[in-house]
Protein backbone atom coordinates (compact mmCIF):
# COMPACT_ATOMS: atom_id res chain seq x y z
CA UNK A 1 0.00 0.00 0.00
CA UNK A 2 0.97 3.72 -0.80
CA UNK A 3 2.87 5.14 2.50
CA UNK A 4 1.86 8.66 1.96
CA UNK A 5 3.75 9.69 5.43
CA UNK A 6 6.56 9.30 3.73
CA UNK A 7 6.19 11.15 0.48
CA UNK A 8 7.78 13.97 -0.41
CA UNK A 9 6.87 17.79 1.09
CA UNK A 10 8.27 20.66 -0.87
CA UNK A 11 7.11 23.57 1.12
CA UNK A 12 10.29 23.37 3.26
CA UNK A 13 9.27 23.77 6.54
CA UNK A 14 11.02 21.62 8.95
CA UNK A 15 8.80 20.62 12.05
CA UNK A 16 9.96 20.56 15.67
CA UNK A 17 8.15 18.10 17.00
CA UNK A 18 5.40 15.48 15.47
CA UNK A 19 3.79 12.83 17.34
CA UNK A 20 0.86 11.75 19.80
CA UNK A 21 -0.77 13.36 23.37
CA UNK A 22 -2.51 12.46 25.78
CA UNK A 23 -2.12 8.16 25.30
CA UNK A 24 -3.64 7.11 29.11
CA UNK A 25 -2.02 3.76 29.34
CA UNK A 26 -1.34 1.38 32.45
CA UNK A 27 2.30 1.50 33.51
CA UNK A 28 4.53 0.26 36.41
CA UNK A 29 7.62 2.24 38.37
CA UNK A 30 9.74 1.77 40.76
CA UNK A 31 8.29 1.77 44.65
CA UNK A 32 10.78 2.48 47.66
CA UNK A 33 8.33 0.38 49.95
CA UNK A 34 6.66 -2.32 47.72
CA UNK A 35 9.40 -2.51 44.87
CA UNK A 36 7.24 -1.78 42.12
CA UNK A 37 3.99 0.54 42.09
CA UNK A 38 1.06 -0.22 39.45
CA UNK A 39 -0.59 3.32 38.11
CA UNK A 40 -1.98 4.80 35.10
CA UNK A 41 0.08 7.54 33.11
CA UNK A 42 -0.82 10.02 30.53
CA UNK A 43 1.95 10.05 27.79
CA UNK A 44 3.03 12.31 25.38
CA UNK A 45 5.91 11.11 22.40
CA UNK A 46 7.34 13.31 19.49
CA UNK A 47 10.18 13.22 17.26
CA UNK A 48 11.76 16.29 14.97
CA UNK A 49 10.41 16.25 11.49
CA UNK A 50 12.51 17.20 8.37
CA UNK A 51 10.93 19.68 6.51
CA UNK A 52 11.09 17.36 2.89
CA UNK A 53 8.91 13.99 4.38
CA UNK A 54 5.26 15.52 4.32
CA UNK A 55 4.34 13.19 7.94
CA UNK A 56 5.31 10.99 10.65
CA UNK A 57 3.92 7.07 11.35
CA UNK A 58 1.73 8.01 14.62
CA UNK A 59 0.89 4.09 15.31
CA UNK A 60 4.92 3.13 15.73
CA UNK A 61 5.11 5.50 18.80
CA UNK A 62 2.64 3.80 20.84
CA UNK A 63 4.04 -0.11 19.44
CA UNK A 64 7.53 1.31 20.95
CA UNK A 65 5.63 2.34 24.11
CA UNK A 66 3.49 -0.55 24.36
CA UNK A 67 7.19 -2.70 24.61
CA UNK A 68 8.24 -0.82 27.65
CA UNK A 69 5.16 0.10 29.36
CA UNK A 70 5.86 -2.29 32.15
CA UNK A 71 9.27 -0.65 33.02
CA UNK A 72 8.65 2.66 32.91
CA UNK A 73 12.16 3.76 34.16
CA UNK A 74 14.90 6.18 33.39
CA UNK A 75 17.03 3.60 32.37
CA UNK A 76 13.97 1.99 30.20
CA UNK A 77 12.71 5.68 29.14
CA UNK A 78 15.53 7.04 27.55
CA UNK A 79 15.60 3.64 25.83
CA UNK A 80 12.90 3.89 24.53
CA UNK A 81 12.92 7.63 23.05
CA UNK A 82 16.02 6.15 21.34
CA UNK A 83 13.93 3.29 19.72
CA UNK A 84 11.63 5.81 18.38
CA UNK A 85 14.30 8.08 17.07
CA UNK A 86 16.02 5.49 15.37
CA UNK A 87 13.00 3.89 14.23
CA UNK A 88 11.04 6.66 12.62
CA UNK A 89 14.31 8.17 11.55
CA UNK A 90 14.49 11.11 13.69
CA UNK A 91 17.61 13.29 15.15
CA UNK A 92 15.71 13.91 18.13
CA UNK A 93 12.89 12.10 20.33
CA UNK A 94 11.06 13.64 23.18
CA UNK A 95 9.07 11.92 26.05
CA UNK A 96 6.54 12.95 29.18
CA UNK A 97 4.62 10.67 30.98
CA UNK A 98 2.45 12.62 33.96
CA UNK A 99 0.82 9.34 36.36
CA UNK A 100 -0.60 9.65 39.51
CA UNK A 101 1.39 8.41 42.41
CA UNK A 102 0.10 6.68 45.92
CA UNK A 103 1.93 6.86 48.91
CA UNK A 104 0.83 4.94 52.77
CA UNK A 105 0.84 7.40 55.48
CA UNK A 106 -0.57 7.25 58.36
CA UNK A 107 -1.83 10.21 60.83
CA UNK A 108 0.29 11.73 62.95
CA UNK A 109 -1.44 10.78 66.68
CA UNK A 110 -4.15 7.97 65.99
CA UNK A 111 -2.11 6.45 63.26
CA UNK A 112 -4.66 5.42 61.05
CA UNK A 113 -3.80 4.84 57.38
CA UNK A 114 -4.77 6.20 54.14
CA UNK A 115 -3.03 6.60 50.44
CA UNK A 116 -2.26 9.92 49.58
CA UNK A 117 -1.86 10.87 45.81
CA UNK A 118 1.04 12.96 44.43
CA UNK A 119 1.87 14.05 40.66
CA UNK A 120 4.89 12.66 39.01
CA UNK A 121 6.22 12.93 36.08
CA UNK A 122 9.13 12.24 33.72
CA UNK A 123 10.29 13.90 30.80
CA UNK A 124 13.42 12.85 28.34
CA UNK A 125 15.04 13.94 25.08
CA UNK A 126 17.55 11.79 23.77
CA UNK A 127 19.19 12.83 20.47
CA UNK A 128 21.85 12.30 17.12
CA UNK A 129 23.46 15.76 17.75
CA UNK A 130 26.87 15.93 19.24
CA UNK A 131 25.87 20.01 20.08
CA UNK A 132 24.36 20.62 23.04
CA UNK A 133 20.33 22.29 21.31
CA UNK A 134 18.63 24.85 23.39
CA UNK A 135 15.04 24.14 24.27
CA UNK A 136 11.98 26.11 24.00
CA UNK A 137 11.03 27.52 27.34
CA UNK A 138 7.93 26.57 29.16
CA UNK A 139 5.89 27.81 32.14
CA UNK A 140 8.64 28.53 34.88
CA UNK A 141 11.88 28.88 33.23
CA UNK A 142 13.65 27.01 30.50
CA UNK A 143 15.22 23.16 30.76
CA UNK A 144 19.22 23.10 31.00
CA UNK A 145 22.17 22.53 28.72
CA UNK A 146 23.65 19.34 30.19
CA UNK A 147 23.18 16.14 27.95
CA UNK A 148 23.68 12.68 29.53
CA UNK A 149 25.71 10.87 27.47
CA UNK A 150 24.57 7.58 25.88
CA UNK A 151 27.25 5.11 27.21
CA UNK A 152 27.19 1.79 28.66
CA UNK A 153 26.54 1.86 32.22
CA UNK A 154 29.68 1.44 34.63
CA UNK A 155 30.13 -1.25 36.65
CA UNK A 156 29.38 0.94 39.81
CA UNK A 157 26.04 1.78 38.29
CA UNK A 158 25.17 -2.02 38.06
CA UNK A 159 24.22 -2.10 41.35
CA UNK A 160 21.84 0.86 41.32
CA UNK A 161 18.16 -0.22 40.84
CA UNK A 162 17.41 -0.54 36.82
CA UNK A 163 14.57 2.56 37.03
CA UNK A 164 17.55 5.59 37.56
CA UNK A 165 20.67 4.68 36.25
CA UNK A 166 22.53 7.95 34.83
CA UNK A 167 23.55 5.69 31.26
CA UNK A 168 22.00 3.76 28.86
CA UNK A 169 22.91 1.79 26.29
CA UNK A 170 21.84 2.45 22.78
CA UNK A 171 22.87 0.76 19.37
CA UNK A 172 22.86 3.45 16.83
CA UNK A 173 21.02 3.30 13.66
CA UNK A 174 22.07 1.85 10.26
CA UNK A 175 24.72 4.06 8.94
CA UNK A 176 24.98 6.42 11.39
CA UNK A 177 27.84 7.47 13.63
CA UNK A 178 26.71 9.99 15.68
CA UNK A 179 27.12 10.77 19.01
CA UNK A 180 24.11 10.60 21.02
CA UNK A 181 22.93 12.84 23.71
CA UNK A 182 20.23 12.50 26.13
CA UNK A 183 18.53 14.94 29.03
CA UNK A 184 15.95 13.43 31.75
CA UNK A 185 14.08 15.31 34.20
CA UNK A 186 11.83 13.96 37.20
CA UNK A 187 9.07 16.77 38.42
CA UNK A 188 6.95 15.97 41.62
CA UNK A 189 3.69 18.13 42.74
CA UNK A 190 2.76 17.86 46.61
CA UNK A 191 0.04 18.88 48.26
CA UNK A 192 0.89 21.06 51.43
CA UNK A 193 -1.05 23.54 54.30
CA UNK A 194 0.55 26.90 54.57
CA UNK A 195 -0.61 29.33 57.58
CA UNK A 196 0.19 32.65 56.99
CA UNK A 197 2.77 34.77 59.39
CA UNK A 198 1.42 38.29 59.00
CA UNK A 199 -1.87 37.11 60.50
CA UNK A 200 -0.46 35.16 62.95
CA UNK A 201 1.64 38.56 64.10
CA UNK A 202 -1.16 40.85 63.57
CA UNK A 203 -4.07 38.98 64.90
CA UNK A 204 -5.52 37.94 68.48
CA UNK A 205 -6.24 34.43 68.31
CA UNK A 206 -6.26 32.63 64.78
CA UNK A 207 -4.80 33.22 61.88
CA UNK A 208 -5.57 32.56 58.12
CA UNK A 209 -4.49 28.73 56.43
CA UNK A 210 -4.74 27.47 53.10
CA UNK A 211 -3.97 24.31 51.02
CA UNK A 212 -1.52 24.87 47.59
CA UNK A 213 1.04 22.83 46.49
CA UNK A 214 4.87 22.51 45.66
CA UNK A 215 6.07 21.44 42.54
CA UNK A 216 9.69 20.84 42.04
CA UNK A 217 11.72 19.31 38.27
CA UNK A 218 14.68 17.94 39.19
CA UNK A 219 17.57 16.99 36.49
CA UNK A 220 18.74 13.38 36.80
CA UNK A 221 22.30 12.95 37.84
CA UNK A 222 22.44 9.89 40.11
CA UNK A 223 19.82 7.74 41.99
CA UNK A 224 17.09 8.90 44.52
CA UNK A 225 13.43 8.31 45.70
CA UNK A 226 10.96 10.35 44.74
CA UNK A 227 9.37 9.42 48.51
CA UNK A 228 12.34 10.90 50.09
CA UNK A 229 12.24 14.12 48.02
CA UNK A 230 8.57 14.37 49.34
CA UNK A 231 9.10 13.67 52.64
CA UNK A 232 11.22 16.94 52.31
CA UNK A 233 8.67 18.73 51.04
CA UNK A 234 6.21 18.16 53.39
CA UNK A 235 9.10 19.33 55.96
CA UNK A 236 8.73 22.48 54.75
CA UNK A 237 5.22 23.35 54.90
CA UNK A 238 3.26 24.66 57.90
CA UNK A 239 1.99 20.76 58.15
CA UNK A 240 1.42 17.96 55.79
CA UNK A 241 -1.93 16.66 54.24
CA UNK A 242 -3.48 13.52 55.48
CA UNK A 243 -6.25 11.59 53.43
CA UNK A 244 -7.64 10.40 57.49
CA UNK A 245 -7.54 12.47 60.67
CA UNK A 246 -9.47 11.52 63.78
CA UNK A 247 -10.16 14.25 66.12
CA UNK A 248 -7.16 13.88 67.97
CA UNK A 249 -5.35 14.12 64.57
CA UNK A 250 -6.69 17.49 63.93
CA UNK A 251 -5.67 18.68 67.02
CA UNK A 252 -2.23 18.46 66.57
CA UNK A 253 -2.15 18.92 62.67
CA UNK A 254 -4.40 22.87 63.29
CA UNK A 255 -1.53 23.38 66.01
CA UNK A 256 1.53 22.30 64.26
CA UNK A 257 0.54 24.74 61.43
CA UNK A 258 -0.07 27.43 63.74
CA UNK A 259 3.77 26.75 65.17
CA UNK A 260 5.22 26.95 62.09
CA UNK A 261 3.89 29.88 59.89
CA UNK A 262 5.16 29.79 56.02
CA UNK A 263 4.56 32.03 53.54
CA UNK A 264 5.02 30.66 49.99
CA UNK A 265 8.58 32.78 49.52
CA UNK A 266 9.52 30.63 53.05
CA UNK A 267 8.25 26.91 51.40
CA UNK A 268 10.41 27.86 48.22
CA UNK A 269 13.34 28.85 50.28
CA UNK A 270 13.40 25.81 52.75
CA UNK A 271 12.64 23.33 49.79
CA UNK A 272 15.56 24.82 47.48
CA UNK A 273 17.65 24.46 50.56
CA UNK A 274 16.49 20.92 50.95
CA UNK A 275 17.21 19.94 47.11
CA UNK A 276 20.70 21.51 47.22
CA UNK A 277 21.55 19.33 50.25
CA UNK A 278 20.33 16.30 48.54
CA UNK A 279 22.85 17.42 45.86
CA UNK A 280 20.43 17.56 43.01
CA UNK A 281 22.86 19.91 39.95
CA UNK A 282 19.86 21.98 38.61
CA UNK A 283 16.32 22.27 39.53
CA UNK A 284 13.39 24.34 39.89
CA UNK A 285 10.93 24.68 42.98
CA UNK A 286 7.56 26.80 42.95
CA UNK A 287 5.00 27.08 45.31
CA UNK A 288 1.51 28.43 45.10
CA UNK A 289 -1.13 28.66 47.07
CA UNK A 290 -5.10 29.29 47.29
CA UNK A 291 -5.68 32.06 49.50
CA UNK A 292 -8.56 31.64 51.94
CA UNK A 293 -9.31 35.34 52.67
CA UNK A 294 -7.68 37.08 49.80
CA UNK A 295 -8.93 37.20 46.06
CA UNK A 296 -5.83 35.52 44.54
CA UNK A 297 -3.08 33.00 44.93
CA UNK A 298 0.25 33.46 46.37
CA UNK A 299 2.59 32.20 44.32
CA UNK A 300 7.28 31.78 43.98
CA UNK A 301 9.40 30.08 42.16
CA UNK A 302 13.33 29.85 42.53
CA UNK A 303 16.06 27.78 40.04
CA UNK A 304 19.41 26.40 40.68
CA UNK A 305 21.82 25.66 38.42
CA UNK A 306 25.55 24.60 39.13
């Protein structure tokens, strides 16, 4: 049959990225307490189009995803993107998968259990060029300039658990020699309880709270947990969220927040603080809340970069 994807286009427009969004598709990663985690992720897969082939072949992204959608790992993702590159012919391949991720915890007095939810996601780029290529910006800042190479793993890294190695291997396509770069980024959004200081200070008794969240995108350079990195997070609220609280619970989460006021420029501070000691090379933190008694949300965001 006629493969019109691949027919000629003479209007000379190369594309940046072609693909698919929004794939929901069941996927597994890696679990510090139960070894592997079973959740649902929304993916989205593109590659760089030249501007003379007039379209891309949308169904061999998701048969390359459906291979790996039970290791969905930074070792396994970058993979992957390269399988995708090299098989739709591509110098560059771009990945984000966004899932939903549970996490145990109990409350803090009664110690009843419930799962709370938090938003990962992780996002690669693995490709042909030996430069190091810009990237457009998005909402926050702009990604960084550092490219992990695609090498063999060291021994050393052997040992490391398969999902976050800082290597891969990948077998370059038929008659190419290029050296291959790749970039991969892990972002986390928690759910967090600010009270403010100023009312605190200025007020009798009470003082306005509010739920927002912290979202931080982190760029892989060696192994972590993404339940350690929120643990830290939730260090640096006013108090944690809990999916159960018994009376006795909500005692000591309203009074906890009350003993440690935050405003969203504090959260920001204390979690870039945390991230730096934790030796992450570039990230970006921002915090935003829904104000209870004001008209808006408070919002700050900070980057690092070595």
């Amino acid at each position: 049959m006629i493969d019109i994807q691949a027919t000629q286009d003479t209007r000379e427009v190369p594309l940046q990225k072609v693909g698919v969004k929004n794939v929901r598709y069941p996927i597994q990663v890696l679990d510090k307490n139960h070894k592997v985690q079973s959740t649902t992720g929304t993916v989205n897969l593109f590659v760089n189009l030249p501007h003379n082939f007039k379209g891309t072949h949308m169904s061999r992204f998701i048969e390359v995803f459906h291979k790996h959608h039970n290791d969905i790992s930074m070792n396994n993702f970058l993979e992957m993107l390269e399988e995708i590159r090299a098989k739709l012919d591509a110098e560059r391949a771009f990945g984000r998968i966004t899932f939903p991720y549970f996490i145990e915890k109990s409350a803090p007095v009664s110690k009843s259990a419930g799962l709370m939810e938090y938003t990962c996601s992780y996002e690669g780029e693995v490709t042909v060029r030996s430069e190091q290529l810009a990237v457009s910006k998005g909402e926050g800042g702009s990604l960084p300039l550092a490219p992990i190479p695609l090498t063999t793993p060291e021994k050393s890294e052997q040992a490391l658990p398969s999902p976050l190695r800082s290597g891969i291997s990948a077998t370059p396509s038929a008659g190419s020699n290029a050296a291959r770069n790749a970039r991969f980024f892990i972002s986390i959004k928690v759910p967090i309880a600010t009270l403010c200081p100023c009312s605190k200070a200025i007020s009798d008794y009470g003082a306005h709270n509010q739920r927002g969240f912290v979202k931080v995108k982190v760029l892989y350079s060696k192994f972590f947990w993404i339940e350690d990195v929120i643990s830290m997070i939730e260090e640096c609220a006013s108090t944690p969220l809990y999916s159960v609280l018994k009376r006795q619970d909500e005692k000591f989460v309203t009074e906890h927040a009350y003993d440690n006021p935050r405003f969203v420029e504090d959260v920001v501070r204390e979690v870039y603080l945390g991230l730096k000691k934790m030796d992450f090379k570039w990230f970006t933190v921002e915090a935003e809340t829904e104000e209870s008694i004001h008209f808006h949300n408070a919002y700050a965001y900070a980057e690092y970069s070595e």
